[in-house]
C-alpha atoms as a PDB file:
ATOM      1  CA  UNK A   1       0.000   0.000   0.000  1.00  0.00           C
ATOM      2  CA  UNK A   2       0.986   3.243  -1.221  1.00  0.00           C
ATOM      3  CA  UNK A   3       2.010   6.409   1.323  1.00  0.00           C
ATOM      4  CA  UNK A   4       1.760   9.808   1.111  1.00  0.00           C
ATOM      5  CA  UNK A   5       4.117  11.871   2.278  1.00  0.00           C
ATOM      6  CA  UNK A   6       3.455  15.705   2.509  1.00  0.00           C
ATOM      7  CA  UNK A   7       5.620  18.525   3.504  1.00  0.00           C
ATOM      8  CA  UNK A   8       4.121  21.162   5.337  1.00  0.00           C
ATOM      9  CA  UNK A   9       5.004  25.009   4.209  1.00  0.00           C
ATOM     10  CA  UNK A  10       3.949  28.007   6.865  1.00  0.00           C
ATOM     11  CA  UNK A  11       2.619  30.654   5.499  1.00  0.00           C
ATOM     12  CA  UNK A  12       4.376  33.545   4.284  1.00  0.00           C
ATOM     13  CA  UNK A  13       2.345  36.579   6.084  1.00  0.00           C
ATOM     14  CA  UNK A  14       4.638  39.103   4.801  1.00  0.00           C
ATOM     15  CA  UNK A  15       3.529  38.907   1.536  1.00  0.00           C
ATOM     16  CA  UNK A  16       0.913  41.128   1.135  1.00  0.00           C
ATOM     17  CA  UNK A  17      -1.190  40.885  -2.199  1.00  0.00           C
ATOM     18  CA  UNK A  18      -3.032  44.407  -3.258  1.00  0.00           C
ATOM     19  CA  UNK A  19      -6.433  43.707  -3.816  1.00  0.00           C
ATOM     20  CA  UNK A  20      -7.965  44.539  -7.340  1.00  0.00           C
ATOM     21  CA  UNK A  21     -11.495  45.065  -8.542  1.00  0.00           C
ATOM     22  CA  UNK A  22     -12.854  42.330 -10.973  1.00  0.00           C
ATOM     23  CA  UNK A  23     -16.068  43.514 -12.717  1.00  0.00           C
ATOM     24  CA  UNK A  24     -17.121  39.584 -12.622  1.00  0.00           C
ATOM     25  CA  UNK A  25     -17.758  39.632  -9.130  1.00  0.00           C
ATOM     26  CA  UNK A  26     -20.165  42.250  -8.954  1.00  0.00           C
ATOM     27  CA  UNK A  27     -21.641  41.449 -11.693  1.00  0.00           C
ATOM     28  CA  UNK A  28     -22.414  37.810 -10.299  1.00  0.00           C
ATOM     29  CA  UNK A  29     -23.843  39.432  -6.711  1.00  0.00           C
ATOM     30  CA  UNK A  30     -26.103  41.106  -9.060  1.00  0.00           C
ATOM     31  CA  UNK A  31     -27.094  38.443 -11.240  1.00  0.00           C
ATOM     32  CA  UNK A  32     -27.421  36.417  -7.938  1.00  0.00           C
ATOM     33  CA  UNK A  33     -30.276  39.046  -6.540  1.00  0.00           C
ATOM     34  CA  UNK A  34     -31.733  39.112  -9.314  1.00  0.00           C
ATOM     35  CA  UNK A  35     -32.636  35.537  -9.686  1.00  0.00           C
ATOM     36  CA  UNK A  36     -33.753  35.518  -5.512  1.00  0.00           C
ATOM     37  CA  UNK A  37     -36.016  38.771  -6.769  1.00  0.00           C
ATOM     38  CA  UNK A  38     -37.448  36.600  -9.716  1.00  0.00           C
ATOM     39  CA  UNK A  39     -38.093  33.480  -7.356  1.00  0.00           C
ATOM     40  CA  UNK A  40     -39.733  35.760  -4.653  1.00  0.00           C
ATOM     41  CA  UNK A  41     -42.100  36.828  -6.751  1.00  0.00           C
ATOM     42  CA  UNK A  42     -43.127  33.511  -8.786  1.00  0.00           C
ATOM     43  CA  UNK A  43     -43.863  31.978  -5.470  1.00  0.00           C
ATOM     44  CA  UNK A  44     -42.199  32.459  -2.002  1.00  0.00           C
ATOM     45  CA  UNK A  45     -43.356  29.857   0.006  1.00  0.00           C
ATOM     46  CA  UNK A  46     -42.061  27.066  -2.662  1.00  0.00           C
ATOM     47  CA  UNK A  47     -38.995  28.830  -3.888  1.00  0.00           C
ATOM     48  CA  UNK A  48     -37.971  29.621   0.068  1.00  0.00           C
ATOM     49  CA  UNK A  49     -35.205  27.160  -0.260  1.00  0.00           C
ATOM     50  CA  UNK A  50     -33.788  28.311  -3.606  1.00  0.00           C
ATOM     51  CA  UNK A  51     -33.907  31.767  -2.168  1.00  0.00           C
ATOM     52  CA  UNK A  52     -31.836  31.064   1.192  1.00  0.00           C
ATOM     53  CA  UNK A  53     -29.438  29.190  -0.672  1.00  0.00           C
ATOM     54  CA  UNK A  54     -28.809  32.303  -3.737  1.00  0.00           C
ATOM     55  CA  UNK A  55     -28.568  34.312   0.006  1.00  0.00           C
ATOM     56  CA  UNK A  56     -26.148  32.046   1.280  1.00  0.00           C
ATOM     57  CA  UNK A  57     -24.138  32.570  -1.822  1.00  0.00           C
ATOM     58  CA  UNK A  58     -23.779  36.027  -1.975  1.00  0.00           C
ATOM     59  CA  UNK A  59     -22.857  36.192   1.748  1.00  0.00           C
ATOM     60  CA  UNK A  60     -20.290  33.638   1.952  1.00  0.00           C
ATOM     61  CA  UNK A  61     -18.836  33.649  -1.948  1.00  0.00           C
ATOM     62  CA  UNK A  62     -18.420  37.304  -2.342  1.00  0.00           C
ATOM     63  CA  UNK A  63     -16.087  39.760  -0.687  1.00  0.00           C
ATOM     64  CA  UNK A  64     -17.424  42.540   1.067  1.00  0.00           C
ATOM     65  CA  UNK A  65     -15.519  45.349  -0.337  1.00  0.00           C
ATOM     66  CA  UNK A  66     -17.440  44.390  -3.810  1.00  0.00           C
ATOM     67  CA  UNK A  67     -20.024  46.872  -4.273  1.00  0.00           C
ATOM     68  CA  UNK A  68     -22.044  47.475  -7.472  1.00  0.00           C
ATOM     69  CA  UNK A  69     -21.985  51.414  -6.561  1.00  0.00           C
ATOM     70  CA  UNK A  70     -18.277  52.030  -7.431  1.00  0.00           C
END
Protein backbone atom coordinates (compact mmCIF):
# COMPACT_ATOMS: atom_id res chain seq x y z
CA UNK A 1 0.00 0.00 0.00
CA UNK A 2 0.99 3.24 -1.22
CA UNK A 3 2.01 6.41 1.32
CA UNK A 4 1.76 9.81 1.11
CA UNK A 5 4.12 11.87 2.28
CA UNK A 6 3.45 15.70 2.51
CA UNK A 7 5.62 18.53 3.50
CA UNK A 8 4.12 21.16 5.34
CA UNK A 9 5.00 25.01 4.21
CA UNK A 10 3.95 28.01 6.87
CA UNK A 11 2.62 30.65 5.50
CA UNK A 12 4.38 33.54 4.28
CA UNK A 13 2.34 36.58 6.08
CA UNK A 14 4.64 39.10 4.80
CA UNK A 15 3.53 38.91 1.54
CA UNK A 16 0.91 41.13 1.13
CA UNK A 17 -1.19 40.89 -2.20
CA UNK A 18 -3.03 44.41 -3.26
CA UNK A 19 -6.43 43.71 -3.82
CA UNK A 20 -7.96 44.54 -7.34
CA UNK A 21 -11.50 45.07 -8.54
CA UNK A 22 -12.85 42.33 -10.97
CA UNK A 23 -16.07 43.51 -12.72
CA UNK A 24 -17.12 39.58 -12.62
CA UNK A 25 -17.76 39.63 -9.13
CA UNK A 26 -20.16 42.25 -8.95
CA UNK A 27 -21.64 41.45 -11.69
CA UNK A 28 -22.41 37.81 -10.30
CA UNK A 29 -23.84 39.43 -6.71
CA UNK A 30 -26.10 41.11 -9.06
CA UNK A 31 -27.09 38.44 -11.24
CA UNK A 32 -27.42 36.42 -7.94
CA UNK A 33 -30.28 39.05 -6.54
CA UNK A 34 -31.73 39.11 -9.31
CA UNK A 35 -32.64 35.54 -9.69
CA UNK A 36 -33.75 35.52 -5.51
CA UNK A 37 -36.02 38.77 -6.77
CA UNK A 38 -37.45 36.60 -9.72
CA UNK A 39 -38.09 33.48 -7.36
CA UNK A 40 -39.73 35.76 -4.65
CA UNK A 41 -42.10 36.83 -6.75
CA UNK A 42 -43.13 33.51 -8.79
CA UNK A 43 -43.86 31.98 -5.47
CA UNK A 44 -42.20 32.46 -2.00
CA UNK A 45 -43.36 29.86 0.01
CA UNK A 46 -42.06 27.07 -2.66
CA UNK A 47 -39.00 28.83 -3.89
CA UNK A 48 -37.97 29.62 0.07
CA UNK A 49 -35.20 27.16 -0.26
CA UNK A 50 -33.79 28.31 -3.61
CA UNK A 51 -33.91 31.77 -2.17
CA UNK A 52 -31.84 31.06 1.19
CA UNK A 53 -29.44 29.19 -0.67
CA UNK A 54 -28.81 32.30 -3.74
CA UNK A 55 -28.57 34.31 0.01
CA UNK A 56 -26.15 32.05 1.28
CA UNK A 57 -24.14 32.57 -1.82
CA UNK A 58 -23.78 36.03 -1.98
CA UNK A 59 -22.86 36.19 1.75
CA UNK A 60 -20.29 33.64 1.95
CA UNK A 61 -18.84 33.65 -1.95
CA UNK A 62 -18.42 37.30 -2.34
CA UNK A 63 -16.09 39.76 -0.69
CA UNK A 64 -17.42 42.54 1.07
CA UNK A 65 -15.52 45.35 -0.34
CA UNK A 66 -17.44 44.39 -3.81
CA UNK A 67 -20.02 46.87 -4.27
CA UNK A 68 -22.04 47.48 -7.47
CA UNK A 69 -21.98 51.41 -6.56
CA UNK A 70 -18.28 52.03 -7.43
Amino acid sequence: MAKVFTIPVPPDFRKKRERTSDPRYVDGQKMLVEAMKYLAKADPVTNREAIELLSEHVRTRFRMTDSPLS
